[in-house]
C-alpha atoms as a PDB file:
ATOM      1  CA  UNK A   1     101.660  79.290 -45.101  1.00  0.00           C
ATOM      2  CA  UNK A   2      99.250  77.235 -43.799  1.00  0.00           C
ATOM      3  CA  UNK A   3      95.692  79.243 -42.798  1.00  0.00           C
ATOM      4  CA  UNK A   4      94.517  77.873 -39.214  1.00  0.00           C
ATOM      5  CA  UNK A   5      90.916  77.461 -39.404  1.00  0.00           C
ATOM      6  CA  UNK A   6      89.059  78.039 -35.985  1.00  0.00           C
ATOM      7  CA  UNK A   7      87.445  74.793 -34.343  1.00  0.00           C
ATOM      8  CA  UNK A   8      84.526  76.144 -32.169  1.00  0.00           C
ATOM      9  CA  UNK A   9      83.792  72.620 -30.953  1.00  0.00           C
ATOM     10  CA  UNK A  10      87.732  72.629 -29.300  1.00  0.00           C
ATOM     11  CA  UNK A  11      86.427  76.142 -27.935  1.00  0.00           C
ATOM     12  CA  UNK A  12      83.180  75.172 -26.592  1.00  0.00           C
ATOM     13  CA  UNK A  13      84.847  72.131 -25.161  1.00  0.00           C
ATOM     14  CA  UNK A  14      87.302  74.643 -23.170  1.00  0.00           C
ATOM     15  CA  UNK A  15      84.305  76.334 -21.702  1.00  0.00           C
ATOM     16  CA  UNK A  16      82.199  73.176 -21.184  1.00  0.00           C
ATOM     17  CA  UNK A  17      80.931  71.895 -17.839  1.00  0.00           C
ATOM     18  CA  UNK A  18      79.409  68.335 -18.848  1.00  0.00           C
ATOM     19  CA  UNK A  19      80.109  65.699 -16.364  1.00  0.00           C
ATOM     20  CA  UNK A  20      80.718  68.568 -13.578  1.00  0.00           C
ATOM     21  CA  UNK A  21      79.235  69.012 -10.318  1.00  0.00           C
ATOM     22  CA  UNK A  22      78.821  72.178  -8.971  1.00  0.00           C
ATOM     23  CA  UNK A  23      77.769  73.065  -5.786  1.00  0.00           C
ATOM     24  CA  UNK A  24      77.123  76.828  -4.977  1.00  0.00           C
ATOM     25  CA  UNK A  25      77.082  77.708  -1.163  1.00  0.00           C
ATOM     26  CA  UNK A  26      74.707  80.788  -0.737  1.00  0.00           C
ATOM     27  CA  UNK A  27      73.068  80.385  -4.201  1.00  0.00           C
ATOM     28  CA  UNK A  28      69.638  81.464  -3.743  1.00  0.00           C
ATOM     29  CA  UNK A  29      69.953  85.432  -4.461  1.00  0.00           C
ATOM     30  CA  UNK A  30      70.127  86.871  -7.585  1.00  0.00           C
ATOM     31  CA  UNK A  31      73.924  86.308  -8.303  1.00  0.00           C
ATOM     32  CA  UNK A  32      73.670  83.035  -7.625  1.00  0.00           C
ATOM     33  CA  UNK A  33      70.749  82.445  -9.072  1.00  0.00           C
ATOM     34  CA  UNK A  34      72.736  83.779 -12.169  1.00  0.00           C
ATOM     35  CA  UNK A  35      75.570  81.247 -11.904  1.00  0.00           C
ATOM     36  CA  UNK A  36      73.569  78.247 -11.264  1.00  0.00           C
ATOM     37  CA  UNK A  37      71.804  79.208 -14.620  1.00  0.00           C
ATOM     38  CA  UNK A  38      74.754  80.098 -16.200  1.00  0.00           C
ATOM     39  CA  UNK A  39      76.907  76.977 -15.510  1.00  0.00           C
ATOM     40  CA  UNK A  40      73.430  74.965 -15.779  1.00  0.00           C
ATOM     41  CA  UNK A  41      73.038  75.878 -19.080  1.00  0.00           C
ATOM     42  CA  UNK A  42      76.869  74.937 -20.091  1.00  0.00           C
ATOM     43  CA  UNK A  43      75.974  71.033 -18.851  1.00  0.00           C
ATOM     44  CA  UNK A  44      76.754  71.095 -15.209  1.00  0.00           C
ATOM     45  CA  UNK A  45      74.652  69.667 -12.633  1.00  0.00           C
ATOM     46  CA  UNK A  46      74.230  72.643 -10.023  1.00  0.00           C
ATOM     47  CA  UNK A  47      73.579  71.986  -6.426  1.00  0.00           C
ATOM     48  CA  UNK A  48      72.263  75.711  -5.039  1.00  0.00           C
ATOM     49  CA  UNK A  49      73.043  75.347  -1.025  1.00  0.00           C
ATOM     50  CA  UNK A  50      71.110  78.072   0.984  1.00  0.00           C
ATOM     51  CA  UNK A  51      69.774  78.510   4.785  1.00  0.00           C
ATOM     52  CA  UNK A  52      66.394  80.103   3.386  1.00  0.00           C
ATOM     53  CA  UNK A  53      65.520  77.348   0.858  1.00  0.00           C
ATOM     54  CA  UNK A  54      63.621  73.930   1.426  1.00  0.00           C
ATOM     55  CA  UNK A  55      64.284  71.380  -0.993  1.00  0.00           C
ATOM     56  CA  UNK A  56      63.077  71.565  -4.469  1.00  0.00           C
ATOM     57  CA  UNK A  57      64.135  70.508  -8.223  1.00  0.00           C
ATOM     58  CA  UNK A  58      64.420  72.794 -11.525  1.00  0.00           C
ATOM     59  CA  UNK A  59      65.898  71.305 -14.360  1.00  0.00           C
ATOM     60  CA  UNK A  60      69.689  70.276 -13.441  1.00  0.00           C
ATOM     61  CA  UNK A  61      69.543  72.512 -10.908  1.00  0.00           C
ATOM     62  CA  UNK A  62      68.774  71.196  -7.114  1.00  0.00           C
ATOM     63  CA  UNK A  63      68.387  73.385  -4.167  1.00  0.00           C
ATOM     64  CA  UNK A  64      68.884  72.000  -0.659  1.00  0.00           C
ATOM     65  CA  UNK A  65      68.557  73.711   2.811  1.00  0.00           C
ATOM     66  CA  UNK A  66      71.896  74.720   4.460  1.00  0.00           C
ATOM     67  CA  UNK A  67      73.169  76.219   7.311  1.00  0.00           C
ATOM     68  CA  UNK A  68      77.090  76.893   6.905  1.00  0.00           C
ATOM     69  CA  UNK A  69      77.580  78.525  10.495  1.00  0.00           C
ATOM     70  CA  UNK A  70      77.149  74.307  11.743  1.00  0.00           C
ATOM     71  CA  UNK A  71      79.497  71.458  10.507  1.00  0.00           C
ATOM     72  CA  UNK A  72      76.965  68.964  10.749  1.00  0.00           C
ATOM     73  CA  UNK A  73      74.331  71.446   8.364  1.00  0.00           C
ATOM     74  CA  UNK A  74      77.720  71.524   5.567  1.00  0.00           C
ATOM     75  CA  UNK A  75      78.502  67.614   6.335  1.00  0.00           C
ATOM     76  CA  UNK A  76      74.413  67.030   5.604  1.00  0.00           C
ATOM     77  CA  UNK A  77      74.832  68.832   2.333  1.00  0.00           C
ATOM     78  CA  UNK A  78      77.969  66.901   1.205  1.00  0.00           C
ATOM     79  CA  UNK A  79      76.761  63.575   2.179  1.00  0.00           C
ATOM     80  CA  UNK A  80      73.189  64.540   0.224  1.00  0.00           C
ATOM     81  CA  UNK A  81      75.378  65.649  -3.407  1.00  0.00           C
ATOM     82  CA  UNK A  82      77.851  63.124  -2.981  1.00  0.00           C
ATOM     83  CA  UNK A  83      75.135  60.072  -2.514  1.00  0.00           C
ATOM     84  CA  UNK A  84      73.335  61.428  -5.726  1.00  0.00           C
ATOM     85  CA  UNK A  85      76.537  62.471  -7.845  1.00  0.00           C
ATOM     86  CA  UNK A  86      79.449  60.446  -6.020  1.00  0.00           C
ATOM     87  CA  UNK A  87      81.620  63.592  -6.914  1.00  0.00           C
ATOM     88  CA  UNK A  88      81.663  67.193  -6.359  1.00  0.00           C
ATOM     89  CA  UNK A  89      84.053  69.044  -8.992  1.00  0.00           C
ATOM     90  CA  UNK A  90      83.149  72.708  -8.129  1.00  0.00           C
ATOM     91  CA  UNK A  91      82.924  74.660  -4.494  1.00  0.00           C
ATOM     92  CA  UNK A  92      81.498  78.306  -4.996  1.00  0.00           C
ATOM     93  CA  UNK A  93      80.902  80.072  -2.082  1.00  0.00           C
ATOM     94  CA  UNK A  94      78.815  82.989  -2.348  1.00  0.00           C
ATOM     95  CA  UNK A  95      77.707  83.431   1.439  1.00  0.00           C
ATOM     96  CA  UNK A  96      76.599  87.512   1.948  1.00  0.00           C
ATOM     97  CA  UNK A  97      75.292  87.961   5.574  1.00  0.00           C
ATOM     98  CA  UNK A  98      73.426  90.832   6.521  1.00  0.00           C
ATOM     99  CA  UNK A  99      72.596  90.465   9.886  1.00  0.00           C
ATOM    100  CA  UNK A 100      70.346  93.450  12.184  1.00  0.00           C
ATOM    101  CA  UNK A 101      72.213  96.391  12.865  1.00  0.00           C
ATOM    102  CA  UNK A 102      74.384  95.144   9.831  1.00  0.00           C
ATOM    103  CA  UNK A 103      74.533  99.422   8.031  1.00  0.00           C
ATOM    104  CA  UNK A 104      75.349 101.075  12.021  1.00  0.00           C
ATOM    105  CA  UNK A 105      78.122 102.948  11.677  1.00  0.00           C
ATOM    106  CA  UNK A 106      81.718 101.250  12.743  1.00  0.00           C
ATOM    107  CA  UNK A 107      82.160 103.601  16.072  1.00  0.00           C
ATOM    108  CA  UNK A 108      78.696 101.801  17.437  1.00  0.00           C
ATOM    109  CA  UNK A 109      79.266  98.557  15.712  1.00  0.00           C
ATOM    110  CA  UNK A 110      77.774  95.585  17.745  1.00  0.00           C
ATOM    111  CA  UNK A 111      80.266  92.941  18.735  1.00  0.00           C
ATOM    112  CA  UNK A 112      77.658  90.684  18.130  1.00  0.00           C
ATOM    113  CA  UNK A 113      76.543  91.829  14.551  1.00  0.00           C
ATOM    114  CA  UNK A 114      80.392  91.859  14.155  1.00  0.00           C
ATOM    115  CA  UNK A 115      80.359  87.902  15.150  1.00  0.00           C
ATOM    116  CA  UNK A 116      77.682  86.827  12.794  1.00  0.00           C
ATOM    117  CA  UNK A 117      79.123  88.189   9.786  1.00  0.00           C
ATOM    118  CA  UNK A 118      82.530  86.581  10.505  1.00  0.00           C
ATOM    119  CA  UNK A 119      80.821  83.486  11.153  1.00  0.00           C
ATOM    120  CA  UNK A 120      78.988  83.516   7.952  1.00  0.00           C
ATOM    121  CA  UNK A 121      80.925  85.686   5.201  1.00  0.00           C
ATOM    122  CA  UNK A 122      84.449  83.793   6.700  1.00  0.00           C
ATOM    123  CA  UNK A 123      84.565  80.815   8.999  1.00  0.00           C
ATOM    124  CA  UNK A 124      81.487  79.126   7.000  1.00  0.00           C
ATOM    125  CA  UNK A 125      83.973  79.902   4.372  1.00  0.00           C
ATOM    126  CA  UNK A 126      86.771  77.893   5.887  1.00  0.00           C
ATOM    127  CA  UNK A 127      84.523  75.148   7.170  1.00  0.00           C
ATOM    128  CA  UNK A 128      82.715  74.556   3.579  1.00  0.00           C
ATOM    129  CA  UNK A 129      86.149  74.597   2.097  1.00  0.00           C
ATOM    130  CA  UNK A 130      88.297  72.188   4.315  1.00  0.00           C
ATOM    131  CA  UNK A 131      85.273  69.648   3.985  1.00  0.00           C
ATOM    132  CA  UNK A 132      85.364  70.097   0.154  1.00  0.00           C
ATOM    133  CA  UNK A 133      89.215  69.302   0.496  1.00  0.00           C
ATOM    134  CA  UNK A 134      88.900  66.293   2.337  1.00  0.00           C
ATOM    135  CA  UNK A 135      86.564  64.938   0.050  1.00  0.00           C
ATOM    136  CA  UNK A 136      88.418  65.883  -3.291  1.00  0.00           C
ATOM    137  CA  UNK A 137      91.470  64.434  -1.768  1.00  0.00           C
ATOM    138  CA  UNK A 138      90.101  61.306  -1.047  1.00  0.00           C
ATOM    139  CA  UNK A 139      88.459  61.260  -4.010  1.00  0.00           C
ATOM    140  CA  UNK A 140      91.256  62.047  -5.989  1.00  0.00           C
ATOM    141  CA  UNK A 141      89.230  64.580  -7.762  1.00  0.00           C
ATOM    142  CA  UNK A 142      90.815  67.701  -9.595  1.00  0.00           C
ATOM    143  CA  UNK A 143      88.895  70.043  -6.848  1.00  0.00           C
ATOM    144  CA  UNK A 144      87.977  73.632  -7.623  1.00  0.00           C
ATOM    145  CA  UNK A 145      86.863  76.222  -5.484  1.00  0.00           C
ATOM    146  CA  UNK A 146      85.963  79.640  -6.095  1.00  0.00           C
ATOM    147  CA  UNK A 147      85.078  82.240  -3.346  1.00  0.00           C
ATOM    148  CA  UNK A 148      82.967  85.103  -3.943  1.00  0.00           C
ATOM    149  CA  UNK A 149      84.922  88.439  -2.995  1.00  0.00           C
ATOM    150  CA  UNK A 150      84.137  91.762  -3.583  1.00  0.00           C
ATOM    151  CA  UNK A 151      86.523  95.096  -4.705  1.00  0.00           C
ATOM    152  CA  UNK A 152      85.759  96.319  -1.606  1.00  0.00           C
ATOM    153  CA  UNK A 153      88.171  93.219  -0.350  1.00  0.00           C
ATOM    154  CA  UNK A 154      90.606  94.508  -2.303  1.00  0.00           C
ATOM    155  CA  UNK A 155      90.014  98.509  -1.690  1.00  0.00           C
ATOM    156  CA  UNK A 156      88.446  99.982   1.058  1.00  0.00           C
ATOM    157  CA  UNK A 157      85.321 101.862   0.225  1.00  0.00           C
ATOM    158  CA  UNK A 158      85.029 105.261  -0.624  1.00  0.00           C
ATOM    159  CA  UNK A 159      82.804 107.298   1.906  1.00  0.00           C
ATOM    160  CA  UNK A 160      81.614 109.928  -0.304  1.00  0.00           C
ATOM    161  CA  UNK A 161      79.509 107.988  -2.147  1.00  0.00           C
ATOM    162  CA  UNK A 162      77.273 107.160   0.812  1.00  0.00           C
ATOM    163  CA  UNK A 163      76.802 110.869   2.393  1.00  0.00           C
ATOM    164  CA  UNK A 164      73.681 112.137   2.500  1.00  0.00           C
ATOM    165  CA  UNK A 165      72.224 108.901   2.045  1.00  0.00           C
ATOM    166  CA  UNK A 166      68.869 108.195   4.105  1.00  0.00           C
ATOM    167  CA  UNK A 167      67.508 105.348   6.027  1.00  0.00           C
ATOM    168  CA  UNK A 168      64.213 104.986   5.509  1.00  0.00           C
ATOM    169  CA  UNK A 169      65.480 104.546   1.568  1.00  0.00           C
ATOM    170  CA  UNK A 170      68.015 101.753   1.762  1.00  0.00           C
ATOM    171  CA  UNK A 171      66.347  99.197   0.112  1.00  0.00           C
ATOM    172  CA  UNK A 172      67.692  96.333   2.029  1.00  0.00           C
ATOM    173  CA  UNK A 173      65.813  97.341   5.435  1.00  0.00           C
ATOM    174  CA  UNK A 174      66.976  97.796   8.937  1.00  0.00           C
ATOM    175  CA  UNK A 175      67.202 101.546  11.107  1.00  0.00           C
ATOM    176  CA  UNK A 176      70.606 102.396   9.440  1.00  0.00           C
ATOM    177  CA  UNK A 177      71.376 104.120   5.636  1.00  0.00           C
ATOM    178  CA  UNK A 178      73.074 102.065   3.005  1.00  0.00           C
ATOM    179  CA  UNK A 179      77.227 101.916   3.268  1.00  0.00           C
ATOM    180  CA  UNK A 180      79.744  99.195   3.806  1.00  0.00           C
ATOM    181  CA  UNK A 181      80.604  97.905   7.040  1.00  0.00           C
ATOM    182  CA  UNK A 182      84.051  97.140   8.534  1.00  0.00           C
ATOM    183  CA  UNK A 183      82.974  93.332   8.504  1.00  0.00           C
ATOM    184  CA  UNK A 184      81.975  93.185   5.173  1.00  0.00           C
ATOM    185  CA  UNK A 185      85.604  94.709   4.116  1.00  0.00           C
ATOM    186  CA  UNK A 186      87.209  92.543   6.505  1.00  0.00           C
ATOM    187  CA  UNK A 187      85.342  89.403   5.646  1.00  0.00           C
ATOM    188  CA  UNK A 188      85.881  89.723   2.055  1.00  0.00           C
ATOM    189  CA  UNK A 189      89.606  90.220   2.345  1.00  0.00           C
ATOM    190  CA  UNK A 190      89.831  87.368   4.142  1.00  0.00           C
ATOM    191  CA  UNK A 191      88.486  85.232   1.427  1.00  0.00           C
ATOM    192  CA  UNK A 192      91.166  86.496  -0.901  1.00  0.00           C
ATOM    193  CA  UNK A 193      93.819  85.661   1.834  1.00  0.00           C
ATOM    194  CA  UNK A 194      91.874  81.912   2.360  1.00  0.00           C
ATOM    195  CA  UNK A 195      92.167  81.404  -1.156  1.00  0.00           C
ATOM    196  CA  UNK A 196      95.917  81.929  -1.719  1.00  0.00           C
ATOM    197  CA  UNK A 197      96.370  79.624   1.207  1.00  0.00           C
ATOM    198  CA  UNK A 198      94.230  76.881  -0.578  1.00  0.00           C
ATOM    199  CA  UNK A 199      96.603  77.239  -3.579  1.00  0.00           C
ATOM    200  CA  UNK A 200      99.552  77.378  -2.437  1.00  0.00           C
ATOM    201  CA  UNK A 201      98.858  74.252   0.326  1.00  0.00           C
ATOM    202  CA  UNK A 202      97.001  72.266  -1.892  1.00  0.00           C
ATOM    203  CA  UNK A 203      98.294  72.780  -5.975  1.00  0.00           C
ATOM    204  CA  UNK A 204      99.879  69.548  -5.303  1.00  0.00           C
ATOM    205  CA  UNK A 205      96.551  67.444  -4.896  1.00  0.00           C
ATOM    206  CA  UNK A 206      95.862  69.652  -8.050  1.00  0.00           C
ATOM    207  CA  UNK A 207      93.069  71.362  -6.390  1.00  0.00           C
ATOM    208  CA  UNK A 208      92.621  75.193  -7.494  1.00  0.00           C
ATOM    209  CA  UNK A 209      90.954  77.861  -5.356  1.00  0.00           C
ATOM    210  CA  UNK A 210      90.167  81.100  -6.613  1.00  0.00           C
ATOM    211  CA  UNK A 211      88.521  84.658  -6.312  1.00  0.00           C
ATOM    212  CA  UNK A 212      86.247  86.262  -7.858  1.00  0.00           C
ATOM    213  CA  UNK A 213      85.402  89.705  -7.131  1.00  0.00           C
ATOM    214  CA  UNK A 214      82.764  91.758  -8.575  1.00  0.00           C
ATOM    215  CA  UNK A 215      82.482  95.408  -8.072  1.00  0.00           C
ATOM    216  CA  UNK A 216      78.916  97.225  -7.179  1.00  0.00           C
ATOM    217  CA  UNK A 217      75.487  95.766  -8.883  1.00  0.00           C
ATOM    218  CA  UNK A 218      72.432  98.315  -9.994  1.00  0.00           C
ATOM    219  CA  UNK A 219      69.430  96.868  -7.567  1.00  0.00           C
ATOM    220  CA  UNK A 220      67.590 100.162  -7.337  1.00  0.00           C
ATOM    221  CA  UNK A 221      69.509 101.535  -4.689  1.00  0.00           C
ATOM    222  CA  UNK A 222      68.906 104.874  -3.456  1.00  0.00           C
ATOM    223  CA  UNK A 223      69.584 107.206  -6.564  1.00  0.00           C
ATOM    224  CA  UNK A 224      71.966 109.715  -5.040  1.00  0.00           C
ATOM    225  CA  UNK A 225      73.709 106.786  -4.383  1.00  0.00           C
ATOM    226  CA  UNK A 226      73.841 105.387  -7.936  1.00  0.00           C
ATOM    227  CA  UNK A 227      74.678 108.879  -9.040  1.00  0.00           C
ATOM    228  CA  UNK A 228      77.827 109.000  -7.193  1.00  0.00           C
ATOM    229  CA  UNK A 229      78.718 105.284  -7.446  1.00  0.00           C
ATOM    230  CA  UNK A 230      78.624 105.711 -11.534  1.00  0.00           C
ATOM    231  CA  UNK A 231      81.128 108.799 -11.379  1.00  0.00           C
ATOM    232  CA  UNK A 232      83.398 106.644  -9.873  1.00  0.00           C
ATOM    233  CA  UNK A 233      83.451 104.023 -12.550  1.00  0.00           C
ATOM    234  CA  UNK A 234      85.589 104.117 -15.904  1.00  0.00           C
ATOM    235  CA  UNK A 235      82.708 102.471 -17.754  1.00  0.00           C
ATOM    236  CA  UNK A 236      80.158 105.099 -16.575  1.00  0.00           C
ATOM    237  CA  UNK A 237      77.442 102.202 -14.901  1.00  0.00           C
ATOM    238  CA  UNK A 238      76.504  99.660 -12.120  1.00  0.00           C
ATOM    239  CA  UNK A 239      77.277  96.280 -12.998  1.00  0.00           C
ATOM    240  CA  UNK A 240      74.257  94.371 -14.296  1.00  0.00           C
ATOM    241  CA  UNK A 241      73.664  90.716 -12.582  1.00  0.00           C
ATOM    242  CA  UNK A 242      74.621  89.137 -15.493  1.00  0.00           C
ATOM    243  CA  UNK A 243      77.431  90.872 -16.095  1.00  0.00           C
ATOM    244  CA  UNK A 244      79.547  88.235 -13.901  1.00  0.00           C
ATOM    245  CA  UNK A 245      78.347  85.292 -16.281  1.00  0.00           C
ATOM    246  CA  UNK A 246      80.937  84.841 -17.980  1.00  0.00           C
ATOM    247  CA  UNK A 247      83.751  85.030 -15.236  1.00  0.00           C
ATOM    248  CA  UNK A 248      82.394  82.055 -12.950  1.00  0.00           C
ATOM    249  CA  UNK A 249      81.925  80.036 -16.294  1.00  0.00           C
ATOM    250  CA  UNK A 250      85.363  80.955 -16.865  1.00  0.00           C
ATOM    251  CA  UNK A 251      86.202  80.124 -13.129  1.00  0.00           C
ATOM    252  CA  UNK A 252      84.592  76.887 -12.949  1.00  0.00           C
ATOM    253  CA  UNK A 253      85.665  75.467 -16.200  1.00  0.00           C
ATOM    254  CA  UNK A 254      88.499  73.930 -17.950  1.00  0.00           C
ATOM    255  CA  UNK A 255      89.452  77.300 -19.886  1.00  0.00           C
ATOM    256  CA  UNK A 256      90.896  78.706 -16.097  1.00  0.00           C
ATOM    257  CA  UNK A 257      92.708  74.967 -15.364  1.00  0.00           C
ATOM    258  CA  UNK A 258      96.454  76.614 -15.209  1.00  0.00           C
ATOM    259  CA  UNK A 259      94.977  79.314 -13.029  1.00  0.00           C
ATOM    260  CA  UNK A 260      94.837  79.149  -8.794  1.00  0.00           C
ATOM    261  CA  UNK A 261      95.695  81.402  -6.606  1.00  0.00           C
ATOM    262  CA  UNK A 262      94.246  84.513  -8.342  1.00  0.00           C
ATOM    263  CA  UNK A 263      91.421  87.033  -7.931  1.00  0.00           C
ATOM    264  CA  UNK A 264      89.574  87.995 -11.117  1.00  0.00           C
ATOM    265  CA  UNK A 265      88.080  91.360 -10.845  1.00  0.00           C
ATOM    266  CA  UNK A 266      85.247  92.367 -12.825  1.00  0.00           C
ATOM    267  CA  UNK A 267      84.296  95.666 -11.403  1.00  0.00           C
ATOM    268  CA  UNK A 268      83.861  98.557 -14.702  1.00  0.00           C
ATOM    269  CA  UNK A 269      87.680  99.960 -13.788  1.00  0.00           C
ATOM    270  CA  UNK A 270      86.402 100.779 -10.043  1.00  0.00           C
ATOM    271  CA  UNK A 271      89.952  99.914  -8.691  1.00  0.00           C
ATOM    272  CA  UNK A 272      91.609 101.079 -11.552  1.00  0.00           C
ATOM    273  CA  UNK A 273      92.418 104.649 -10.485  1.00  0.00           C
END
């Protein structure tokens, strides 16, 4: 019987992103941040796409200003990558919007506050994603995109771990204590149903589109909070940033190629009971 010896150059080459061109929509916070380090660091050229950012360089990583709530702010972006690169071969879309009034409670919910998450967390979602289509169409490129969802688009979120919580500690700001609004449930859901929609229209350009949803990240939240949110989880912790490494290398490279339509979640066994 012949012993099969294992080739980690035909491994690394499964996981490699040389050649690739990544652009990550809503890369400036810390996840991002993560991923364009991550897939940086596995020979991709990262473009990290943000509203807050001016233009700067690190490395293979480049960071231009962008506003995905206006077609001609996405089109700018595109045009900018695409006149450097002539290709894009990866769309991640990690938009979070947290807009004033974003933690009041869903019985006093703004329409307004409502509107700007939708516009952001969903629609800049659609809009980033049909121009990436066009382009890898024309292009004839094997597209890939990969939307950033959450486990609280694929369960709704448990009120008892946010009772008792106060304002003045949620560490993200604003009048209102930490929990999960409506339109950050609905938004991310939505991105799971975008996705399939992507796959299932679009396989046949061989363009994949798929999910990945993380569960809850340790950012020194209020500690009653943390308490209760590590109770909930098999693995006994809050995800670390890093912790989602792996997946959107996985995502983005060759190693996921037979895989589209899917949602990987990486969340500790939070939606496993």
């Amino acid at each position: 019987m012949t012993k099969k010896i294992f080739n980690s150059n035909q491994f690394n080459s499964l996981f490699s992103m040389h050649n690739k061109v990544v652009a990550i929509f809503g890369g400036t916070g810390k996840l991002g941040e993560e991923f364009a380090k991550t897939l940086s660091n596995y020979g991709a050229k990262v473009y990290v796409l943000d509203i807050k950012n001016k233009t700067k360089k690190n490395n293979e990583t480049f960071y231009l200003k962008c506003d995905v709530q206006k077609q001609s702010s996405i089109n700018s972006a595109f045009k900018n990558i695409l006149k450097k690169e002539k290709k894009i071969d990866v769309v991640i879309y990690n938009v979070y919007s947290k807009p004033n009034n974003y933690y009041k409670s869903f019985e006093n919910y703004q329409l307004k506050t409502w509107k700007k998450v939708i516009d952001s967390n969903l629609t800049g979602a659609f809009l980033v994603s049909q121009t990436a289509i066009r382009r890898f169409i024309k292009d004839k490129i094997k597209g890939n995109i990969i939307f950033l969802s959450s486990t609280y688009g694929v369960v709704g979120p448990d009120p008892s771990i946010y009772e008792g919580l106060k304002p003045r500690k949620n560490i993200y700001g604003g009048r209102f204590a930490l929990n999960t609004p409506a339109a950050y449930s609905s938004t991310k859901s939505g991105l799971i149903g975008l996705s399939k929609y992507i796959a299932t229209n679009f396989g046949k350009f061989n363009i994949r589109s798929n999910v990945l949803s993380p569960g809850g990240v340790y950012d020194y939240q209020e500690k009653i909070f943390v308490k209760k949110y590590k109770n909930k989880v098999p693995l006994k912790r809050m995800a670390h940033w890093s912790d989602y490494n792996g997946a959107i290398l996985f995502l983005a490279s060759d190693a996921s190629r037979y895989m589209t339509g899917s949602n990987l979640i990486i969340d500790g066994g939070w939606t496993s009971w």
